[in-house]
C-alpha atoms as a PDB file:
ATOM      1  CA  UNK A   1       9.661  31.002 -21.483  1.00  0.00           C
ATOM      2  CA  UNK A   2       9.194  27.236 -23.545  1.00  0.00           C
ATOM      3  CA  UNK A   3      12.489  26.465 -21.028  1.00  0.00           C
ATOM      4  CA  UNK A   4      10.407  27.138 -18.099  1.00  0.00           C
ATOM      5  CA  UNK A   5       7.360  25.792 -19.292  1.00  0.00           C
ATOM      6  CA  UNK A   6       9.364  22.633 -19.787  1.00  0.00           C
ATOM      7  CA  UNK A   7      11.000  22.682 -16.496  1.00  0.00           C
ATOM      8  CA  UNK A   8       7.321  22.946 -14.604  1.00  0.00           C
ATOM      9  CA  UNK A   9       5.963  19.507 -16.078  1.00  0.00           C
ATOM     10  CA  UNK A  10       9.318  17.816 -15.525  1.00  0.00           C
ATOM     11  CA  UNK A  11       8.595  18.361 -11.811  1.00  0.00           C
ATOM     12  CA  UNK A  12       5.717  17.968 -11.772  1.00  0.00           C
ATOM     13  CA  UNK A  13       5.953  14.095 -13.418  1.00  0.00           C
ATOM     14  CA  UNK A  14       8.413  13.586 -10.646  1.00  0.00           C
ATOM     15  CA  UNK A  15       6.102  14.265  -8.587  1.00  0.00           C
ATOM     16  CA  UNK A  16       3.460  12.283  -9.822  1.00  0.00           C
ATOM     17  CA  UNK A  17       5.986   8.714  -9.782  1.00  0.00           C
ATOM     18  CA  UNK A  18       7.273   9.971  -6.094  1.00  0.00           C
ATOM     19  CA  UNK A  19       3.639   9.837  -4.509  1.00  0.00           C
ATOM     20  CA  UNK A  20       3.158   6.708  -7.329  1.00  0.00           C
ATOM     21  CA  UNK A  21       6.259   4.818  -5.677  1.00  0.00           C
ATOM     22  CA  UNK A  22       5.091   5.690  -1.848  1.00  0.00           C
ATOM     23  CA  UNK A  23       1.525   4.908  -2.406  1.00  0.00           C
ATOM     24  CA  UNK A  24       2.634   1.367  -3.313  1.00  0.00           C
ATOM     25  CA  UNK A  25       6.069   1.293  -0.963  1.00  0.00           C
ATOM     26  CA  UNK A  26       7.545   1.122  -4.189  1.00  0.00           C
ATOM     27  CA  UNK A  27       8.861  -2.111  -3.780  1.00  0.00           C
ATOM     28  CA  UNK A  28       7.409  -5.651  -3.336  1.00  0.00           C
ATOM     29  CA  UNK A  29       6.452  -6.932   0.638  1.00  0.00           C
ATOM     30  CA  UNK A  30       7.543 -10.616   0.048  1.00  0.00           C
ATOM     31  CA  UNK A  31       9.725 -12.301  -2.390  1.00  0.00           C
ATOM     32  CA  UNK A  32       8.263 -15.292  -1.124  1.00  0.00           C
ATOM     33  CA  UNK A  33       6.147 -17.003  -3.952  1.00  0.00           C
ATOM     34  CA  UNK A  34       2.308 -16.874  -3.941  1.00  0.00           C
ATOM     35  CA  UNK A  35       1.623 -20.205  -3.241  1.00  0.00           C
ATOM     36  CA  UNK A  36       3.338 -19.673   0.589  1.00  0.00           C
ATOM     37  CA  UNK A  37       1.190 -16.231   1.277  1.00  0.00           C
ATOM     38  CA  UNK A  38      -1.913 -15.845   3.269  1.00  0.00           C
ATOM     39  CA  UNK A  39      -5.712 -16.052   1.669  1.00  0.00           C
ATOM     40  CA  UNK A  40      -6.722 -12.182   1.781  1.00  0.00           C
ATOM     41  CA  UNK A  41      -9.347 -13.388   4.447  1.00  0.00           C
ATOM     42  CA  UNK A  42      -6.470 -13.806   6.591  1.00  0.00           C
ATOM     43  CA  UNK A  43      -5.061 -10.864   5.854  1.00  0.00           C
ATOM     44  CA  UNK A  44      -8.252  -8.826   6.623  1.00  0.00           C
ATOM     45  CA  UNK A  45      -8.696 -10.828   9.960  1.00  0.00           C
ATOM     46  CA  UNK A  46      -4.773  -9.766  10.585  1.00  0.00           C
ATOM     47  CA  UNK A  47      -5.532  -5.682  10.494  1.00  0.00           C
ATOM     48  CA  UNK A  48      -8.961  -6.280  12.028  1.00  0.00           C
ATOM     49  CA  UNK A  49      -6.946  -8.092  15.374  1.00  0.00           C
ATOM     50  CA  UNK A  50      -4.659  -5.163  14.927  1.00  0.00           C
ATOM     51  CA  UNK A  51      -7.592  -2.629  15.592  1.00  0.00           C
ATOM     52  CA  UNK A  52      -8.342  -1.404  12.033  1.00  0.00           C
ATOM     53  CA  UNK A  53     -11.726  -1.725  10.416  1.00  0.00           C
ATOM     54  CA  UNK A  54     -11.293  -3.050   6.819  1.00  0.00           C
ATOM     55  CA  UNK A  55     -13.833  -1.467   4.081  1.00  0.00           C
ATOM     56  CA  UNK A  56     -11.603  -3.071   1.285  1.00  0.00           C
ATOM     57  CA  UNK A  57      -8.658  -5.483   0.607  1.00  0.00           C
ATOM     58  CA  UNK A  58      -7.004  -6.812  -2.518  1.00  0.00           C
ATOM     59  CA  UNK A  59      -3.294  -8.056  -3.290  1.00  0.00           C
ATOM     60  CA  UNK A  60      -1.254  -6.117  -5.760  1.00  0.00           C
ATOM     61  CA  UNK A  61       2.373  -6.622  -6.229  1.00  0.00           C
ATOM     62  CA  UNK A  62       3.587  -8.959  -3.712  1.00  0.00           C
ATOM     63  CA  UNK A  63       1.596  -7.205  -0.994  1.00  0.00           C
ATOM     64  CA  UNK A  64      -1.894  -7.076   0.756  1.00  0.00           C
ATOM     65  CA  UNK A  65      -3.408  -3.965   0.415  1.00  0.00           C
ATOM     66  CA  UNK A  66      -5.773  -3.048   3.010  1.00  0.00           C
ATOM     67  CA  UNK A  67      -8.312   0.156   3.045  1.00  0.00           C
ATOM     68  CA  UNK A  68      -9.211   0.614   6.337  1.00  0.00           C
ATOM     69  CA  UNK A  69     -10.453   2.999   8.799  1.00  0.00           C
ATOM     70  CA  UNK A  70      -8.128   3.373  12.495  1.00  0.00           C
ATOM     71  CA  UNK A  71      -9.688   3.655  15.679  1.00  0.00           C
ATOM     72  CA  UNK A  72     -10.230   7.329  15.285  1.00  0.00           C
ATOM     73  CA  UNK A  73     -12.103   6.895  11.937  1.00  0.00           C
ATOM     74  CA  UNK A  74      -9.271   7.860   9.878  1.00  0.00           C
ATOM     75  CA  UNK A  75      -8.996   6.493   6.470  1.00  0.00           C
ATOM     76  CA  UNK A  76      -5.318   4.375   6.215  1.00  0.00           C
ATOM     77  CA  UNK A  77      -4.273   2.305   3.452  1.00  0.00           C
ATOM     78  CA  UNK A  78      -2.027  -0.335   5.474  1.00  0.00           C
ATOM     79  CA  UNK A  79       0.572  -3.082   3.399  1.00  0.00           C
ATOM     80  CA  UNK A  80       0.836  -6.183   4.661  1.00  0.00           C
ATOM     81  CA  UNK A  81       3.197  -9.053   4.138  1.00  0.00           C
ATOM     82  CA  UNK A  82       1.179 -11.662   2.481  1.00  0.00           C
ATOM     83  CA  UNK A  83       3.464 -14.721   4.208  1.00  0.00           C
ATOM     84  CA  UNK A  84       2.991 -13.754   7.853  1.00  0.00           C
ATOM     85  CA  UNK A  85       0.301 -10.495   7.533  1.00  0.00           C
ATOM     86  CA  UNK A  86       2.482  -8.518   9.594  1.00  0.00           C
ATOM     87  CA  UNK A  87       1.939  -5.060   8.695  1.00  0.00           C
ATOM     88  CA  UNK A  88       5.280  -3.773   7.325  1.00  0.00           C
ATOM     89  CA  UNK A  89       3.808   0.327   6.196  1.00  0.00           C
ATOM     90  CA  UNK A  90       1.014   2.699   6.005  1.00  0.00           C
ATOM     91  CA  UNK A  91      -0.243   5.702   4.043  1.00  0.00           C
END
Protein backbone atom coordinates (compact mmCIF):
# COMPACT_ATOMS: atom_id res chain seq x y z
CA UNK A 1 0.00 0.00 0.00
CA UNK A 2 3.21 2.72 0.99
CA UNK A 3 4.32 1.40 -2.86
CA UNK A 4 1.21 2.76 -4.22
CA UNK A 5 0.94 5.63 -2.16
CA UNK A 6 4.38 6.46 -3.48
CA UNK A 7 3.62 5.80 -7.01
CA UNK A 8 0.39 8.39 -6.87
CA UNK A 9 2.58 11.56 -5.89
CA UNK A 10 5.31 10.58 -8.33
CA UNK A 11 2.67 11.22 -11.02
CA UNK A 12 1.26 13.47 -9.83
CA UNK A 13 4.73 15.85 -9.55
CA UNK A 14 5.06 14.95 -13.16
CA UNK A 15 2.26 16.34 -13.68
CA UNK A 16 2.66 19.37 -11.93
CA UNK A 17 6.39 20.22 -14.05
CA UNK A 18 4.45 18.99 -17.45
CA UNK A 19 1.66 21.79 -17.17
CA UNK A 20 4.83 23.95 -15.36
CA UNK A 21 6.99 23.44 -18.68
CA UNK A 22 3.82 24.17 -21.17
CA UNK A 23 2.57 27.08 -19.27
CA UNK A 24 5.95 28.73 -19.92
CA UNK A 25 6.78 26.79 -23.51
CA UNK A 26 9.36 25.44 -21.49
CA UNK A 27 12.00 26.92 -23.28
CA UNK A 28 13.23 30.52 -23.91
CA UNK A 29 11.50 32.67 -27.18
CA UNK A 30 14.80 34.49 -28.14
CA UNK A 31 18.37 33.85 -27.50
CA UNK A 32 18.83 37.18 -28.68
CA UNK A 33 20.15 39.43 -25.75
CA UNK A 34 17.86 41.95 -23.97
CA UNK A 35 19.27 44.92 -25.12
CA UNK A 36 17.97 43.93 -29.02
CA UNK A 37 14.17 43.02 -27.73
CA UNK A 38 11.14 45.15 -27.90
CA UNK A 39 9.91 47.65 -24.86
CA UNK A 40 6.78 45.57 -23.49
CA UNK A 41 4.71 48.62 -24.87
CA UNK A 42 5.54 47.28 -28.11
CA UNK A 43 4.82 44.10 -27.37
CA UNK A 44 1.29 44.92 -26.03
CA UNK A 45 0.64 47.15 -29.19
CA UNK A 46 1.88 43.81 -31.24
CA UNK A 47 -1.14 41.38 -29.76
CA UNK A 48 -3.49 44.37 -29.65
CA UNK A 49 -2.86 44.79 -33.89
CA UNK A 50 -3.22 41.07 -33.79
CA UNK A 51 -6.87 41.34 -32.36
CA UNK A 52 -6.29 40.45 -28.67
CA UNK A 53 -7.21 42.74 -25.83
CA UNK A 54 -4.28 42.87 -23.31
CA UNK A 55 -5.38 43.06 -19.41
CA UNK A 56 -1.65 42.28 -18.47
CA UNK A 57 1.93 41.91 -19.87
CA UNK A 58 5.32 41.28 -18.31
CA UNK A 59 8.63 39.53 -19.67
CA UNK A 60 9.79 36.39 -18.00
CA UNK A 61 12.43 34.21 -19.40
CA UNK A 62 13.37 35.44 -22.70
CA UNK A 63 9.72 35.93 -23.64
CA UNK A 64 6.76 38.47 -23.50
CA UNK A 65 4.05 37.22 -21.71
CA UNK A 66 0.80 38.55 -22.60
CA UNK A 67 -2.74 37.99 -20.64
CA UNK A 68 -5.22 38.75 -22.90
CA UNK A 69 -8.71 38.25 -23.81
CA UNK A 70 -9.49 36.94 -27.92
CA UNK A 71 -12.17 38.27 -29.84
CA UNK A 72 -14.66 35.94 -28.31
CA UNK A 73 -13.76 37.04 -24.71
CA UNK A 74 -11.72 34.11 -24.01
CA UNK A 75 -8.96 34.40 -21.59
CA UNK A 76 -5.36 33.39 -23.61
CA UNK A 77 -2.03 33.75 -22.27
CA UNK A 78 -0.06 34.42 -25.70
CA UNK A 79 4.25 34.32 -25.84
CA UNK A 80 5.77 36.55 -27.84
CA UNK A 81 9.24 36.92 -29.22
CA UNK A 82 10.61 39.93 -27.56
CA UNK A 83 13.02 40.82 -30.87
CA UNK A 84 10.28 40.99 -33.50
CA UNK A 85 6.80 40.43 -31.16
CA UNK A 86 5.73 37.83 -33.39
CA UNK A 87 3.64 35.59 -31.48
CA UNK A 88 5.41 32.19 -31.51
CA UNK A 89 2.49 30.08 -28.82
CA UNK A 90 -0.54 30.25 -26.76
CA UNK A 91 -2.21 28.66 -23.74
Amino acid sequence: MRKLAILAAALASLGTVAAAQAGSLGRPCTSAPEAQWLPLDALKAKAEAAGYRVQKAKLKAACGEIYALDRNGARVELFLDPTSGQIVGSQ
